[in-house]
C-alpha atoms as a PDB file:
ATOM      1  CA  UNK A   1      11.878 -34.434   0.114  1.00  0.00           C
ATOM      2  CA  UNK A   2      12.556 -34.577  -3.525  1.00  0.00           C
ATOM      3  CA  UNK A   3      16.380 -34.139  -4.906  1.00  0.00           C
ATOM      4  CA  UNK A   4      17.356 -30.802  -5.845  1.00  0.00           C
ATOM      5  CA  UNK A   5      20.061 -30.759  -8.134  1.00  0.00           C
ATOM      6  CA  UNK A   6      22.369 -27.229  -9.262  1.00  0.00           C
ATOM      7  CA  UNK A   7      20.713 -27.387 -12.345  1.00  0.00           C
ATOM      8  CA  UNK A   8      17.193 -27.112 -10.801  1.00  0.00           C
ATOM      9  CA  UNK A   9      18.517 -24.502  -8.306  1.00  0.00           C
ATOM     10  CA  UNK A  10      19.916 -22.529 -11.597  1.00  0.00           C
ATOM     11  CA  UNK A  11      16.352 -22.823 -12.990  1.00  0.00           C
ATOM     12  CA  UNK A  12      14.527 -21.545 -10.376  1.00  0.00           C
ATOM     13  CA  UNK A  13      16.830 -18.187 -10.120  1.00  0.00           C
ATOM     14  CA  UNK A  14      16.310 -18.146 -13.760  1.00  0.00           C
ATOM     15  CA  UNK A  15      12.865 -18.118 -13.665  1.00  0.00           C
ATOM     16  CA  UNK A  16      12.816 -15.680 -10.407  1.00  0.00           C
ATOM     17  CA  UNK A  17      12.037 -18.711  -7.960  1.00  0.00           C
ATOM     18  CA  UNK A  18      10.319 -21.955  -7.804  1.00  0.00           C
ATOM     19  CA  UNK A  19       6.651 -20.567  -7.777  1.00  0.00           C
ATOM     20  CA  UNK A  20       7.467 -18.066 -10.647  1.00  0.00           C
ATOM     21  CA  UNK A  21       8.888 -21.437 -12.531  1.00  0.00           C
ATOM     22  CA  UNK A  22       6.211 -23.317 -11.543  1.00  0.00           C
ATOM     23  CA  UNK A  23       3.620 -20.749 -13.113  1.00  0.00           C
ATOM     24  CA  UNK A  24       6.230 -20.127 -16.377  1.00  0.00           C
ATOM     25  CA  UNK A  25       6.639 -23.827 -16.952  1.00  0.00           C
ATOM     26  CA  UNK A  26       4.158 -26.078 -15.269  1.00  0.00           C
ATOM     27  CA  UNK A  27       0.983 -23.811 -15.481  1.00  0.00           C
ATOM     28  CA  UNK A  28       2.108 -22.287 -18.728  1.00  0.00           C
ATOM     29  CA  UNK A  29       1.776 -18.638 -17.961  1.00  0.00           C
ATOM     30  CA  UNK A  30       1.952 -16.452 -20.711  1.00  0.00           C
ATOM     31  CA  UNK A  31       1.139 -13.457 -22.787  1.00  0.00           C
ATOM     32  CA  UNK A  32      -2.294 -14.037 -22.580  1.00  0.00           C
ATOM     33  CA  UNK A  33      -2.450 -15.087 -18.871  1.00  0.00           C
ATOM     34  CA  UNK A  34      -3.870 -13.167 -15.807  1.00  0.00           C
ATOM     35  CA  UNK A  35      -2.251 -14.030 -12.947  1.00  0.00           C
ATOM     36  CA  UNK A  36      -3.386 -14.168  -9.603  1.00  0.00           C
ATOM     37  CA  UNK A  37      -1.286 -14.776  -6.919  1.00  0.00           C
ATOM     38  CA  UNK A  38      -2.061 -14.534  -3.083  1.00  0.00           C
ATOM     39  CA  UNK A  39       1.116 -13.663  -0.456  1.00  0.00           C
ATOM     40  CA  UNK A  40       4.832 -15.267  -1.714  1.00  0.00           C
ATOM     41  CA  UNK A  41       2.281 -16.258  -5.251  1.00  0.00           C
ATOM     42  CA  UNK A  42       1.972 -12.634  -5.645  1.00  0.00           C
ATOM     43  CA  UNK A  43       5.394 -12.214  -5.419  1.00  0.00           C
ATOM     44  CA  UNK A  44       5.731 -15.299  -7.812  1.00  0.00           C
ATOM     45  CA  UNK A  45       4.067 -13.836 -10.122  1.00  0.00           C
ATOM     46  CA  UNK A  46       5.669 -10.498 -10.385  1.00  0.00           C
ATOM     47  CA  UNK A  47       8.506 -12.626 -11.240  1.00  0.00           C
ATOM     48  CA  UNK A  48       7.293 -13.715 -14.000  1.00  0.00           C
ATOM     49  CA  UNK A  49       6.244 -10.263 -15.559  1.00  0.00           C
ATOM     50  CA  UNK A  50       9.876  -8.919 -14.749  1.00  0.00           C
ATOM     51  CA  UNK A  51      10.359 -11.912 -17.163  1.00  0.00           C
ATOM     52  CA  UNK A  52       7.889 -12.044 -19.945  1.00  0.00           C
ATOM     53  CA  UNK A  53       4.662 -10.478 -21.347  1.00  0.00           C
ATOM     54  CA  UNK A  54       1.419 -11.514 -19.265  1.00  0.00           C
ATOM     55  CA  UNK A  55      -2.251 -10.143 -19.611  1.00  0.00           C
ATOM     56  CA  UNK A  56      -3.033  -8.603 -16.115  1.00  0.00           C
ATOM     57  CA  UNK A  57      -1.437  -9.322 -12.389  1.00  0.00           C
ATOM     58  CA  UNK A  58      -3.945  -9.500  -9.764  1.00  0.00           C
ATOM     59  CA  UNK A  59      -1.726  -9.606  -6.268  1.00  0.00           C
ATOM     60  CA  UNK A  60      -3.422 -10.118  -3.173  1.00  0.00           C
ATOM     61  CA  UNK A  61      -1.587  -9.821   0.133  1.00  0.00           C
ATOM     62  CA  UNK A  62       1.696  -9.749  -1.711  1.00  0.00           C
ATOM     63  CA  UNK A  63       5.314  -8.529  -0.422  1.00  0.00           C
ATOM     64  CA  UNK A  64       7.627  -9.314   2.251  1.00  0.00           C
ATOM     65  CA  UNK A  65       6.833  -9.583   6.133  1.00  0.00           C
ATOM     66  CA  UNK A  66       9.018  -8.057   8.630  1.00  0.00           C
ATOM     67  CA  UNK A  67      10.780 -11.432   9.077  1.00  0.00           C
ATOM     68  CA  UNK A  68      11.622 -11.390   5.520  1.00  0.00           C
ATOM     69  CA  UNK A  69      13.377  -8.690   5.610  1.00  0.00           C
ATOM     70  CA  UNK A  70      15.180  -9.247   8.826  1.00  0.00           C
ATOM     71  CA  UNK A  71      16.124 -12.763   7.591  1.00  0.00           C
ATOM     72  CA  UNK A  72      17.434 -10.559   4.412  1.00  0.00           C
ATOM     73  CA  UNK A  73      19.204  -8.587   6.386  1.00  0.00           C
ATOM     74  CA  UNK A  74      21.252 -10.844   8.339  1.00  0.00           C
ATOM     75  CA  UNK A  75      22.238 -13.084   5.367  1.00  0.00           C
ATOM     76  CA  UNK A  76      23.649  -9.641   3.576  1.00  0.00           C
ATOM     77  CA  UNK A  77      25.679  -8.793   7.014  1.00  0.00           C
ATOM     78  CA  UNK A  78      26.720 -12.905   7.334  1.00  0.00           C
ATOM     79  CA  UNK A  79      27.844 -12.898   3.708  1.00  0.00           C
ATOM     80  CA  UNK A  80      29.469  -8.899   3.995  1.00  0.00           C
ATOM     81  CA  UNK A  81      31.373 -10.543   7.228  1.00  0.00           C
ATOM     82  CA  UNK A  82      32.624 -13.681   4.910  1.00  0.00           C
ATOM     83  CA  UNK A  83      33.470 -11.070   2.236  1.00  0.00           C
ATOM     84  CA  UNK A  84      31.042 -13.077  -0.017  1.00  0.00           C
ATOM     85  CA  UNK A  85      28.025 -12.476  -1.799  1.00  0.00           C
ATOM     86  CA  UNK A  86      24.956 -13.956  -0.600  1.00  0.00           C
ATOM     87  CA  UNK A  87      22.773 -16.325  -3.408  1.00  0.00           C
ATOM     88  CA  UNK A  88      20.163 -14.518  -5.019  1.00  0.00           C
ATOM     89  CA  UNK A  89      17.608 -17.094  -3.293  1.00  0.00           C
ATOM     90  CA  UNK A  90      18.420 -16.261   0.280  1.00  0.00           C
ATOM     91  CA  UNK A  91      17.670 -12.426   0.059  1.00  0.00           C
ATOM     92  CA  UNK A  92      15.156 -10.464  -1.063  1.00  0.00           C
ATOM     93  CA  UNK A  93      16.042  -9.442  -4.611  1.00  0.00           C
ATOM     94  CA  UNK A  94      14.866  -5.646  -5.785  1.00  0.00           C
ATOM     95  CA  UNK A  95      12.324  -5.699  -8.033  1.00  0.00           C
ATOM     96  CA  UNK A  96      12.284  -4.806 -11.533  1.00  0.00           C
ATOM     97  CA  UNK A  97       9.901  -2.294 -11.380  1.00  0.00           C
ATOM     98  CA  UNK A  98      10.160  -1.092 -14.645  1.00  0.00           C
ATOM     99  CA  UNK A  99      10.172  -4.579 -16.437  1.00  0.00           C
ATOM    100  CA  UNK A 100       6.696  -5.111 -14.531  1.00  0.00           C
ATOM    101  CA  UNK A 101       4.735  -2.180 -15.824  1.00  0.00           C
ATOM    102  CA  UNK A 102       5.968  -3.208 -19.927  1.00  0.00           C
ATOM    103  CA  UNK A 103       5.067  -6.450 -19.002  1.00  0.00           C
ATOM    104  CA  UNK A 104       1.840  -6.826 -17.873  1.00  0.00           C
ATOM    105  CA  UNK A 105      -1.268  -5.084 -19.088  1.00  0.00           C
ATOM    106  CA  UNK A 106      -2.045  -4.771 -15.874  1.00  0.00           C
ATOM    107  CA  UNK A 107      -1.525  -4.387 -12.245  1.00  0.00           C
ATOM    108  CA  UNK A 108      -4.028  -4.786  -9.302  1.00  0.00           C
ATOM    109  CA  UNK A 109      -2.757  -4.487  -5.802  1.00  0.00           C
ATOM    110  CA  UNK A 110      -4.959  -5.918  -3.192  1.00  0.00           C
ATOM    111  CA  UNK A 111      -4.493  -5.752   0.423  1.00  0.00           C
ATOM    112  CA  UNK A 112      -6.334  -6.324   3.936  1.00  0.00           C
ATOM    113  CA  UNK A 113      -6.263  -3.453   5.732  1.00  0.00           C
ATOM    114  CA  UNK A 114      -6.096  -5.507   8.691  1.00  0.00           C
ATOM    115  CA  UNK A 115      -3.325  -8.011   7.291  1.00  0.00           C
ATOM    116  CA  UNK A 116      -1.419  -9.735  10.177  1.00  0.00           C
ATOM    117  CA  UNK A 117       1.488 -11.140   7.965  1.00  0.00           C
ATOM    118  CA  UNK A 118       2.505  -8.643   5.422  1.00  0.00           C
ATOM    119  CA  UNK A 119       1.649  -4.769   6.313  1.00  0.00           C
ATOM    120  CA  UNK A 120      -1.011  -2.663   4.528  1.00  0.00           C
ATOM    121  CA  UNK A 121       2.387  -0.524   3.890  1.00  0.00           C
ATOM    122  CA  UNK A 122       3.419  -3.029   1.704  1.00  0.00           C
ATOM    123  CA  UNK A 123       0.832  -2.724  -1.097  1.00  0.00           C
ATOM    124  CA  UNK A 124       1.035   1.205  -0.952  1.00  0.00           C
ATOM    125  CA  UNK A 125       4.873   0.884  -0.896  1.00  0.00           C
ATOM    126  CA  UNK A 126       4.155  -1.264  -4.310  1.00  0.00           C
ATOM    127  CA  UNK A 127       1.640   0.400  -5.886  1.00  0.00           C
ATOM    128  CA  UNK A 128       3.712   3.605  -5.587  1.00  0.00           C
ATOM    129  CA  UNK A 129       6.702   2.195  -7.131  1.00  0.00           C
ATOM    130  CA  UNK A 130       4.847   0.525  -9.555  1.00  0.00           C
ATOM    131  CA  UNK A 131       3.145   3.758 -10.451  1.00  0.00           C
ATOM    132  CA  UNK A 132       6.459   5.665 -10.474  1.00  0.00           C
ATOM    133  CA  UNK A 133       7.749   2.974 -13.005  1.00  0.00           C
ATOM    134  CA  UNK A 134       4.610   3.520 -15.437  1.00  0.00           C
ATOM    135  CA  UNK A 135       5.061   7.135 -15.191  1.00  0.00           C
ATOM    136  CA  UNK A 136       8.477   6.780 -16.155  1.00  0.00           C
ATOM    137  CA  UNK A 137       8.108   4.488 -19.125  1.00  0.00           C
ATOM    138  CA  UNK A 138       4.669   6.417 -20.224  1.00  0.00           C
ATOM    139  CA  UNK A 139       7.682  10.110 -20.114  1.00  0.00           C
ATOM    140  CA  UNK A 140       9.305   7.543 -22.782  1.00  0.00           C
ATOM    141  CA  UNK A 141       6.184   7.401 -25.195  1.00  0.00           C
ATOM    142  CA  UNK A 142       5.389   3.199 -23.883  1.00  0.00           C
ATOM    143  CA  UNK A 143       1.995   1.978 -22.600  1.00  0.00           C
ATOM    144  CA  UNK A 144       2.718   0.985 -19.203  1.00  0.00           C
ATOM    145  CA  UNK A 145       0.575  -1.788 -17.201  1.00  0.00           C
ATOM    146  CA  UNK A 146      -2.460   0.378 -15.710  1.00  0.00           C
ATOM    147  CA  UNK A 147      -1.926   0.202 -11.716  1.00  0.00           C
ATOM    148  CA  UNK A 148      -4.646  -0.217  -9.418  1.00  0.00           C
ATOM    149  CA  UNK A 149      -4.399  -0.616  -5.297  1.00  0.00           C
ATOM    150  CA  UNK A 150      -7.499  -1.238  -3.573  1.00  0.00           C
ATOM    151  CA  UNK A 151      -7.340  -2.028   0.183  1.00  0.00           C
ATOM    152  CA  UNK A 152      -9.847  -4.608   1.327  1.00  0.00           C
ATOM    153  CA  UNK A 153     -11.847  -3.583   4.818  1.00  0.00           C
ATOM    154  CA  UNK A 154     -10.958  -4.906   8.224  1.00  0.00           C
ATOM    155  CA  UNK A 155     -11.985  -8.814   8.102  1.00  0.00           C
ATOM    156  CA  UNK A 156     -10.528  -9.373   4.974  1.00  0.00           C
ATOM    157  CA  UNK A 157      -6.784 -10.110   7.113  1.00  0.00           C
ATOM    158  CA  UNK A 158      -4.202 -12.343   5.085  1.00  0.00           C
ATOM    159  CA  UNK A 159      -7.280 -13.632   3.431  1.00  0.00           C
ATOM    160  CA  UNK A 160      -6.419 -17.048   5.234  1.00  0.00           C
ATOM    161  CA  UNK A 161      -8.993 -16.878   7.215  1.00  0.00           C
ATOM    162  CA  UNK A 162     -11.104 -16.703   3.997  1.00  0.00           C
ATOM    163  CA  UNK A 163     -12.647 -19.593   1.555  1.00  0.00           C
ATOM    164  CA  UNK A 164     -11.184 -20.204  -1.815  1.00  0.00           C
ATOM    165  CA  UNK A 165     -15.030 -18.644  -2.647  1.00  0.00           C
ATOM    166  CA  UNK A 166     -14.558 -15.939  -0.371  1.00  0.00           C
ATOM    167  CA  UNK A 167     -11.363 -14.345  -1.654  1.00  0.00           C
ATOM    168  CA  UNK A 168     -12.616 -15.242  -5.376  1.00  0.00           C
ATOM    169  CA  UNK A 169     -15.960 -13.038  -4.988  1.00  0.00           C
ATOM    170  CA  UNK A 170     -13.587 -10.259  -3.415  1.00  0.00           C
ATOM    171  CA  UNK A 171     -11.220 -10.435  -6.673  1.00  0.00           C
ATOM    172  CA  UNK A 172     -14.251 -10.656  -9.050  1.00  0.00           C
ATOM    173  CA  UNK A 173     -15.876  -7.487  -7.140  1.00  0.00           C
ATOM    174  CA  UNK A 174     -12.542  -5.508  -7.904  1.00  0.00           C
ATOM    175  CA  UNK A 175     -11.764  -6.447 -10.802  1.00  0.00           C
ATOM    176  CA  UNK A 176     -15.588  -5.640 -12.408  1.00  0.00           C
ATOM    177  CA  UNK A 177     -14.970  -2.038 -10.515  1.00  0.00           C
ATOM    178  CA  UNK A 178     -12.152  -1.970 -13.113  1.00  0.00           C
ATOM    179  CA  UNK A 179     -14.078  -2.394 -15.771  1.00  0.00           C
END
């Protein structure tokens, strides 16, 4: 295990969490960056757009499972019964919806229809917000992200039953649609 020190814990709340850091700092993600990002990566990476400018998000499988949020759930009671407030990287913290869509260019929500670790629910309970939030900034007179859900055909799962290749020519096929 590699030492973690407060100041790298600091960083990584900074940054929205260690993937969204990693894909800020290490891979360099910026306004000209599409970023694709499969389960907790999608997550990662609309992180980084609550953050700073990026080209395009392409999320597949993103959001929380039901264990997420009943992990979240008992680390808000266990904190409420310590009269404390729990650290923003132990619970699921509420996206910045309207950050997202002045962020990023933008948005393509991808889901399995058959997805065994995050719900279908999830991308259409993402996609909705993240179309409310473009609505909203676009009643202001900005140029939202543009905010796309396509749901992928039974087979397609968690995409970890799926090559690299596999889950590649799915993204490519969506994305040309787009175009």
């Amino acid at each position: 295990a590699l030492p973690i020190s407060a100041a790298d814990v600091e960083a990584d709340v900074a940054a929205g969490g260690w993937k969204a850091r990693l894909l800020k700092e290490d891979m360099a993600a910026g306004p000209d960056s599409i970023l694709v990002g499969h389960s907790a990566g999608g997550n990662a990476a609309l992180r980084v757009a609550e953050r700073q400018s990026v080209a395009g998000l392409i999320l597949v499988g993103a959001g929380y499972s039901e264990e997420d949020y009943e992990s979240d759930g008992r680390r808000r009671k266990e904190a409420a019964e310590k009269n404390t407030v729990p650290s923003s990287w132990q619970v699921i913290e509420p996206w910045q919806f309207d950050r997202i869509v002045r962020n990023a260019g933008f948005i393509h929500v991808m889901h399995g229809e058959d997805d065994s670790a995050i719900p279908v629910q999830e991308a259409w309970k993402l996609t909705s917000s993240l179309q409310e939030a473009a609505a909203a900034a676009e009643s202001m007179g900005l140029t939202p992200a543009r905010v796309e859900c396509s749901i992928l055909p039974t087979g397609f799962g968690h995409a970890q039953q799926k090559t690299c290749d596999e889950v590649l020519a799915a993204i490519l096929t969506e994305v040309r649609s787009l175009v």
